[in-house]
PDB file of N, CA and C in Angstrom:
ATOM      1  N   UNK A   1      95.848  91.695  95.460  1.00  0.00           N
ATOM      2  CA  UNK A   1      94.625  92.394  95.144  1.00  0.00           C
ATOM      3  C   UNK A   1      93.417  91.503  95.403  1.00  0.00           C
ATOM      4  N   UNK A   2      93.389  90.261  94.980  1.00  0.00           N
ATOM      5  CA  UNK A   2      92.419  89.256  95.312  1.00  0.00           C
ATOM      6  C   UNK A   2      92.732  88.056  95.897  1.00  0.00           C
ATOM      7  N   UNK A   3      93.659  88.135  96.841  1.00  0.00           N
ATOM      8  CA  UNK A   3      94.276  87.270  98.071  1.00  0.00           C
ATOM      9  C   UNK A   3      93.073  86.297  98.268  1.00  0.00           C
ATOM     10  N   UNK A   4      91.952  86.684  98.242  1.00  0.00           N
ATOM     11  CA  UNK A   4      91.102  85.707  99.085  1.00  0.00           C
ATOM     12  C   UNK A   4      90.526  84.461  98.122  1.00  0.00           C
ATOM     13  N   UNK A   5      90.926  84.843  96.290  1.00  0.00           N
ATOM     14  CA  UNK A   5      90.829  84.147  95.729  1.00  0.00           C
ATOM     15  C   UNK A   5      91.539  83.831  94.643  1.00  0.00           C
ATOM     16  N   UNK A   6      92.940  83.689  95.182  1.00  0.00           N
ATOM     17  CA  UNK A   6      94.293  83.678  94.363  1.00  0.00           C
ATOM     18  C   UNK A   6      94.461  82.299  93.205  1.00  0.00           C
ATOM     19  N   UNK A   7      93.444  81.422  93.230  1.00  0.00           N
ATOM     20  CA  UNK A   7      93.695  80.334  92.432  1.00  0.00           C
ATOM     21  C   UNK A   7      92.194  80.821  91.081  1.00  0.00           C
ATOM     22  N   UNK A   8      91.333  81.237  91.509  1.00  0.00           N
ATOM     23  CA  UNK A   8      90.845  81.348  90.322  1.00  0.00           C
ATOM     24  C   UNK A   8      91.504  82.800  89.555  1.00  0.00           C
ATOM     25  N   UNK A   9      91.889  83.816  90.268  1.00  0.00           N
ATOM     26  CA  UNK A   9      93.131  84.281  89.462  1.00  0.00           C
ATOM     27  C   UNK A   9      94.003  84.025  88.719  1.00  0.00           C
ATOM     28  N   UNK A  10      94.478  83.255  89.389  1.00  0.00           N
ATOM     29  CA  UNK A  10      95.691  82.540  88.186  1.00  0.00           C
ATOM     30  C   UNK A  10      94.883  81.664  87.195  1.00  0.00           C
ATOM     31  N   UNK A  11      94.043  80.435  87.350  1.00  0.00           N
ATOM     32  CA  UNK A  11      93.261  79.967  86.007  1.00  0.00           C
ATOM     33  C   UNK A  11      92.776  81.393  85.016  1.00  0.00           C
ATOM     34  N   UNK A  12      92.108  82.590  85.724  1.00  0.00           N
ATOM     35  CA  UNK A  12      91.446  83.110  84.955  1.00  0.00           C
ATOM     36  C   UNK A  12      93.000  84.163  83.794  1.00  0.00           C
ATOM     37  N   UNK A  13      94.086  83.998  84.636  1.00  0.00           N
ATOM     38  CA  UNK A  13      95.184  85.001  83.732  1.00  0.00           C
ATOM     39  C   UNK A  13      95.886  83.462  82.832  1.00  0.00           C
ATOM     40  N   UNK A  14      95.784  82.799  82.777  1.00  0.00           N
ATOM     41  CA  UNK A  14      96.269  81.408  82.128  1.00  0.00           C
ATOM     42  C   UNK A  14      95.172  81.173  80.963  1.00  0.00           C
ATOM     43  N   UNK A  15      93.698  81.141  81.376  1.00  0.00           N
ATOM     44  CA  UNK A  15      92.318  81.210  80.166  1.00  0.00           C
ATOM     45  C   UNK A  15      92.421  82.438  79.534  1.00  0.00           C
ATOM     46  N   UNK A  16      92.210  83.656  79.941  1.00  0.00           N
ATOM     47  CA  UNK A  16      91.540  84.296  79.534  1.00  0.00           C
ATOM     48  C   UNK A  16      92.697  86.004  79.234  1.00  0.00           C
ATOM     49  N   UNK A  17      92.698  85.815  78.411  1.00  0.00           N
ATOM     50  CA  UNK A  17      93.478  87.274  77.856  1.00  0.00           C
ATOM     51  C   UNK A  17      93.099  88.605  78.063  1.00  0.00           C
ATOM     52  N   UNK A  18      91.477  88.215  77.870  1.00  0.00           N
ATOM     53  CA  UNK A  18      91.312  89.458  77.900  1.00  0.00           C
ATOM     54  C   UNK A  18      91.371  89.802  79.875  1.00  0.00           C
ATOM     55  N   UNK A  19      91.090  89.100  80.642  1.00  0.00           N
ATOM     56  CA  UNK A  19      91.265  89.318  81.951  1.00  0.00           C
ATOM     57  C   UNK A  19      93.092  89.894  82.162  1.00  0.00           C
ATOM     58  N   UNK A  20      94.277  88.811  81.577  1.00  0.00           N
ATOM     59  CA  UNK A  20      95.223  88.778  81.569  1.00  0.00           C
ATOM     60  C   UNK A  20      95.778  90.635  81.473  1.00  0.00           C
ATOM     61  N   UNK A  21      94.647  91.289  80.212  1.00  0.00           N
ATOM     62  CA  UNK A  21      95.287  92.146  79.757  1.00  0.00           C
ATOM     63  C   UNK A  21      95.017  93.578  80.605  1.00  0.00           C
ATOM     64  N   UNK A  22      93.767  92.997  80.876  1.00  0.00           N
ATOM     65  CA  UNK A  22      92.917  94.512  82.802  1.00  0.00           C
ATOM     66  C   UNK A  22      94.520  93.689  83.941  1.00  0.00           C
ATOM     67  N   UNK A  23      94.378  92.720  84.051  1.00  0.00           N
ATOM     68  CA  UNK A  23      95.370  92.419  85.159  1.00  0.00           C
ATOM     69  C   UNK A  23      96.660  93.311  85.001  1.00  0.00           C
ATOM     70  N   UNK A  24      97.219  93.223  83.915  1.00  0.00           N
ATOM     71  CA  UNK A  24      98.672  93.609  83.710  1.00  0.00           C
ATOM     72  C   UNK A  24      98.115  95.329  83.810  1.00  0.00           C
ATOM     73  N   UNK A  25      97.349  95.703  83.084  1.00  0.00           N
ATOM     74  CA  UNK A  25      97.178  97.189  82.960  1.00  0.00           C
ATOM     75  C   UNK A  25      97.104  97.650  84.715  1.00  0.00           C
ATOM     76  N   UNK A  26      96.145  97.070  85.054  1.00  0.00           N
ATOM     77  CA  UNK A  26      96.256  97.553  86.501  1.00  0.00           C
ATOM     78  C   UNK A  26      97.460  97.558  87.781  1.00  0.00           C
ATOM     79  N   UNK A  27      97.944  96.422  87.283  1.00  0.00           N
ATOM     80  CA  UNK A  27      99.713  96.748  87.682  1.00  0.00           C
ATOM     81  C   UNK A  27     100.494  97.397  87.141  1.00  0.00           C
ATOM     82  N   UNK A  28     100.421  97.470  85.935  1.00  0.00           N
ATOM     83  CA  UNK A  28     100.969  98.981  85.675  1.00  0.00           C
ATOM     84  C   UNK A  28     100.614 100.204  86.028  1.00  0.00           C
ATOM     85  N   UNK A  29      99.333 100.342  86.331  1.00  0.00           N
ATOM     86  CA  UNK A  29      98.376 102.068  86.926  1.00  0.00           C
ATOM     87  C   UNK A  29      99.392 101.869  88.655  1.00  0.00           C
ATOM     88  N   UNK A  30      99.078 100.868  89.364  1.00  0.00           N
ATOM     89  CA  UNK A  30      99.507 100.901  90.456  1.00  0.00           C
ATOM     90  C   UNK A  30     100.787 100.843  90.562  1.00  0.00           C
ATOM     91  N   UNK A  31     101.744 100.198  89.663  1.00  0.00           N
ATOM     92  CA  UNK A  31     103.055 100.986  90.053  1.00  0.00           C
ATOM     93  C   UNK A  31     103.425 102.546  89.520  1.00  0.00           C
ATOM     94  N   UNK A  32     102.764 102.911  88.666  1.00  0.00           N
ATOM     95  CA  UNK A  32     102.874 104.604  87.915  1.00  0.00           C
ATOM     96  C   UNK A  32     101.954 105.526  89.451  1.00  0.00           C
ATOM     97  N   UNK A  33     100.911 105.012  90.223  1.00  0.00           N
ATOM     98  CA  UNK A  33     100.452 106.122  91.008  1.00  0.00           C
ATOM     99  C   UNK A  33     101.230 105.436  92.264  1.00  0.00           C
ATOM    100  N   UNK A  34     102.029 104.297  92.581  1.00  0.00           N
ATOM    101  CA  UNK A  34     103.003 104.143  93.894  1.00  0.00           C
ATOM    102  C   UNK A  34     104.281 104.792  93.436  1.00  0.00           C
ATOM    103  N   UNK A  35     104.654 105.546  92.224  1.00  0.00           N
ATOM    104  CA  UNK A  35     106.131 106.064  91.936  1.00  0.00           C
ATOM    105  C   UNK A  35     105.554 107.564  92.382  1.00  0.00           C
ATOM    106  N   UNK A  36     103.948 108.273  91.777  1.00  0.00           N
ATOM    107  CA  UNK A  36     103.543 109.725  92.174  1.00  0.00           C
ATOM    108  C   UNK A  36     103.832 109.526  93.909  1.00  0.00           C
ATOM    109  N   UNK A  37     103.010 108.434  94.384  1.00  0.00           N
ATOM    110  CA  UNK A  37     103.098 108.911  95.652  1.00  0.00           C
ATOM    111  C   UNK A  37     104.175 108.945  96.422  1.00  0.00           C
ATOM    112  N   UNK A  38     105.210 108.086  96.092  1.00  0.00           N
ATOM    113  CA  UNK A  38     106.334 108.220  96.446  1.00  0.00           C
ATOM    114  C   UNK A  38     107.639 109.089  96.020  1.00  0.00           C
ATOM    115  N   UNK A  39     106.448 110.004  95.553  1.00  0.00           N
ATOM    116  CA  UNK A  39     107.650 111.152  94.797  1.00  0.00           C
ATOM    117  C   UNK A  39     108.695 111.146  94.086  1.00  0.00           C
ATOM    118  N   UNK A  40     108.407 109.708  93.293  1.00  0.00           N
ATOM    119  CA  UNK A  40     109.552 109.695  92.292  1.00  0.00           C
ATOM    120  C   UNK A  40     109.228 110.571  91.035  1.00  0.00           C
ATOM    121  N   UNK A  41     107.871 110.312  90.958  1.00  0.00           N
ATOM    122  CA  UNK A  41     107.396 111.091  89.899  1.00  0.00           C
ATOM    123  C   UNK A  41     106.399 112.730  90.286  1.00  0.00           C
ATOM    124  N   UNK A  42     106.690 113.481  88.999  1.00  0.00           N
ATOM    125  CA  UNK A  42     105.516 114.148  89.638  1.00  0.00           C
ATOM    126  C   UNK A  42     104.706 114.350  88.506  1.00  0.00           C
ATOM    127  N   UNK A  43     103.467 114.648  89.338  1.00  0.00           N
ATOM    128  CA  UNK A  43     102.241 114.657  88.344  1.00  0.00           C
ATOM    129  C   UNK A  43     100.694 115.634  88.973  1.00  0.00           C
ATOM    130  N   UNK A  44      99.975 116.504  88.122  1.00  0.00           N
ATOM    131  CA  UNK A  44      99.089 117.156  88.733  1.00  0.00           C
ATOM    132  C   UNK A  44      98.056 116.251  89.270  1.00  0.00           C
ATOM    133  N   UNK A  45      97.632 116.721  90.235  1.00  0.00           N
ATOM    134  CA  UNK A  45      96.548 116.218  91.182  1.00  0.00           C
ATOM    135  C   UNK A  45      95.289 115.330  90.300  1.00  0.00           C
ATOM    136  N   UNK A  46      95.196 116.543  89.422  1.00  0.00           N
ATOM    137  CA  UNK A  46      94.001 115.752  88.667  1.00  0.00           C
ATOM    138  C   UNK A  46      94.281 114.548  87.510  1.00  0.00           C
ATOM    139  N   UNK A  47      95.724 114.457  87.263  1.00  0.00           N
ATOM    140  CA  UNK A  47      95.820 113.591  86.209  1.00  0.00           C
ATOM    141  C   UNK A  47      96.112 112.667  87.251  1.00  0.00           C
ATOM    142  N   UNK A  48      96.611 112.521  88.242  1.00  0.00           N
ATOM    143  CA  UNK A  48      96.681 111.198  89.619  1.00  0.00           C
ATOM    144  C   UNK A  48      95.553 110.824  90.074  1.00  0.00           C
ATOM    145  N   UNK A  49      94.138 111.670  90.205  1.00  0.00           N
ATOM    146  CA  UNK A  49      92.824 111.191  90.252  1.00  0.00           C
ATOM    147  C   UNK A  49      92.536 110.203  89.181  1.00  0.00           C
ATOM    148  N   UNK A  50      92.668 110.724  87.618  1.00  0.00           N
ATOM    149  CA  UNK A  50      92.771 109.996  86.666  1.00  0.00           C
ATOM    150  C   UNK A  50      93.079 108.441  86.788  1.00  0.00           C
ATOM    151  N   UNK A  51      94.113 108.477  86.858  1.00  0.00           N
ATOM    152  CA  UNK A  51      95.120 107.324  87.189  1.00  0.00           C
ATOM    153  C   UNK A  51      94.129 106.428  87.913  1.00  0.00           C
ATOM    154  N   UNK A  52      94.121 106.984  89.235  1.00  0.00           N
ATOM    155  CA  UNK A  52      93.002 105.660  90.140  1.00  0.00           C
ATOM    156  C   UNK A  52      91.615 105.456  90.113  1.00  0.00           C
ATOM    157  N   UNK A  53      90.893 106.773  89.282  1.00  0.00           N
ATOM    158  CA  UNK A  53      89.680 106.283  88.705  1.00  0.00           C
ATOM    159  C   UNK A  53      90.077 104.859  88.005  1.00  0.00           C
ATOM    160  N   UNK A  54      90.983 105.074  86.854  1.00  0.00           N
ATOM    161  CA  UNK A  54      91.250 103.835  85.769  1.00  0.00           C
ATOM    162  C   UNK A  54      91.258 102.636  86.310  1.00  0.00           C
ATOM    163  N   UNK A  55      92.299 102.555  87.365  1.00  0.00           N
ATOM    164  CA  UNK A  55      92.623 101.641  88.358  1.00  0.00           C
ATOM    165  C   UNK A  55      91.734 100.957  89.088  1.00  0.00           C
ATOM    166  N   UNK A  56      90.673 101.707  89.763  1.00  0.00           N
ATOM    167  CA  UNK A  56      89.452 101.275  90.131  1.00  0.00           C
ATOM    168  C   UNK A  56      88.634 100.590  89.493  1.00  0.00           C
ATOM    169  N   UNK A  57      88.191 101.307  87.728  1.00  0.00           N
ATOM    170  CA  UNK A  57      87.901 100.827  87.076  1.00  0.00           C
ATOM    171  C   UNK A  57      88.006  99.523  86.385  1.00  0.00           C
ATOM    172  N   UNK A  58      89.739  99.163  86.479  1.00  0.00           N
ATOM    173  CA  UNK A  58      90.071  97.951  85.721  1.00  0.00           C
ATOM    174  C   UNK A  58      89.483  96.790  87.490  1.00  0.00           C
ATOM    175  N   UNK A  59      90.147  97.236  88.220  1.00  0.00           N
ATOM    176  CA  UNK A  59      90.030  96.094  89.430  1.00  0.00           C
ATOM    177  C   UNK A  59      88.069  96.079  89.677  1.00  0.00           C
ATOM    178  N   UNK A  60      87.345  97.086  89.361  1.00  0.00           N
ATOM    179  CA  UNK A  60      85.989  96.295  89.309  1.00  0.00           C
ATOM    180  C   UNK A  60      85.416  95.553  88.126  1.00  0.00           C
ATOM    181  N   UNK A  61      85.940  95.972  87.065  1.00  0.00           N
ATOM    182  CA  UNK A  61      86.003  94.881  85.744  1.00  0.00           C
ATOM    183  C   UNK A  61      86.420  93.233  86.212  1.00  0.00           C
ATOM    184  N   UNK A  62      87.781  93.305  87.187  1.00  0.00           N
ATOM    185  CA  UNK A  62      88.494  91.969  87.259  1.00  0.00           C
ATOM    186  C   UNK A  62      87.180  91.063  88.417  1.00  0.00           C
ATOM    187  N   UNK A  63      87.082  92.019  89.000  1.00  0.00           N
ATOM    188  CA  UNK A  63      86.140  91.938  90.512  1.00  0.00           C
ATOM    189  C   UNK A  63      84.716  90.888  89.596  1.00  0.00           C
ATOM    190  N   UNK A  64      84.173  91.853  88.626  1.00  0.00           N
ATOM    191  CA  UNK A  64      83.147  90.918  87.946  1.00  0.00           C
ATOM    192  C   UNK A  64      83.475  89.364  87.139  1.00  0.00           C
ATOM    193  N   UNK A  65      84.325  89.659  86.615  1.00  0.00           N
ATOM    194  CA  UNK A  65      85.062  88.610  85.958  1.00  0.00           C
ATOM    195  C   UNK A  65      85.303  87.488  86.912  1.00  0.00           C
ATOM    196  N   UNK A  66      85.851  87.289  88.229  1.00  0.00           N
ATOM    197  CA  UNK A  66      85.890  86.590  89.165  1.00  0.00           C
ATOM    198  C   UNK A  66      84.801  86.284  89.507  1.00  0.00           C
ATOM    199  N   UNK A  67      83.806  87.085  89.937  1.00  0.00           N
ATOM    200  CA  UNK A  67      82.736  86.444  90.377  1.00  0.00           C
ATOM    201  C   UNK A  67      81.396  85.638  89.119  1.00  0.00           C
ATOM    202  N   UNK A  68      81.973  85.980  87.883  1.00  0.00           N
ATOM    203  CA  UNK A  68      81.474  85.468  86.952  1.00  0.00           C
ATOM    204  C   UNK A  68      82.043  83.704  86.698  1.00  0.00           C
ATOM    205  N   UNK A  69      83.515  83.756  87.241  1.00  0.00           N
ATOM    206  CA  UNK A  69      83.957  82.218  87.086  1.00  0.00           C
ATOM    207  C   UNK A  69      83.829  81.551  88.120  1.00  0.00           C
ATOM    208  N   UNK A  70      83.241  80.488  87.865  1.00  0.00           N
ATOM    209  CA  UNK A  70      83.187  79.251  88.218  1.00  0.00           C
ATOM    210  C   UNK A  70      83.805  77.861  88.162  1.00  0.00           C
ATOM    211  N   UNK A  71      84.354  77.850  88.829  1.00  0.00           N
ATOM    212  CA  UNK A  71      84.968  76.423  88.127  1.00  0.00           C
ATOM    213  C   UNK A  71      84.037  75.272  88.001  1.00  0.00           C
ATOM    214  N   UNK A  72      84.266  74.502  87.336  1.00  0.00           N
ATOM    215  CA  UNK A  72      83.599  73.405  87.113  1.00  0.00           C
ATOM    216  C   UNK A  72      83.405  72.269  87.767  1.00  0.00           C
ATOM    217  N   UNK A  73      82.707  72.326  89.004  1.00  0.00           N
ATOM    218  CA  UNK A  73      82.733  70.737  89.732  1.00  0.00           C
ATOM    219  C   UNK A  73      81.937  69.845  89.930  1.00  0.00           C
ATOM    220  N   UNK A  74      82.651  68.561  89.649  1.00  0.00           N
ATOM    221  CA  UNK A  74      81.187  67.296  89.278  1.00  0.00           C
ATOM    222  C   UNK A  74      80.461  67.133  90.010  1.00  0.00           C
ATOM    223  N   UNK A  75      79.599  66.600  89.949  1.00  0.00           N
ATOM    224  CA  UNK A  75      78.011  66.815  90.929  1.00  0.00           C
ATOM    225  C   UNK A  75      78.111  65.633  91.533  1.00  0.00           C
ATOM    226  N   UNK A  76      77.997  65.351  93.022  1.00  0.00           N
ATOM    227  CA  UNK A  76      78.291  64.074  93.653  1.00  0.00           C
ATOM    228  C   UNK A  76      77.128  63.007  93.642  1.00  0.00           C
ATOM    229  N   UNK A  77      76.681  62.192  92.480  1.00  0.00           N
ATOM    230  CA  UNK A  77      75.632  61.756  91.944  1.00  0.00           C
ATOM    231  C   UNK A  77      75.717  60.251  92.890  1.00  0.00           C
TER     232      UNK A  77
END
């Protein structure tokens, strides 16, 4: 999901819980709407919109959160 910045990912699911807890939720939305689309499950149209509104929702939450961390690096004095 954020390949391009896979290490402050992992610090931020190791710090921060509450990130930890949008992370896990959103892998859970995305494997529940990859089982609809793959027809394991079924489900009405509009409660599968549902689903990836949420989904969207949690991954632009994570999206801010990332660009909110910084890591900390010493200043080359």
């Amino acid at each position: 999901m954020f390949e391009f910045d896979q290490s402050a990912v992992d610090a931020l699911l190791v710090d921060s819980a509450k990130f930890r807890r949008i992370y896990d939720k959103h892998a859970s939305l995305k494997l529940q709407i990859s089982g609809v689309n793959g027809r394991k499950v079924g489900m009405k149209p509009a409660d599968l919109e549902g689903l990836k509104k949420a989904k969207l929702l949690l991954k632009d939450q994570m999206a801010g959160m990332l660009k909110d961390f910084r890591p900390v690096v010493p200043s080359a004095s």
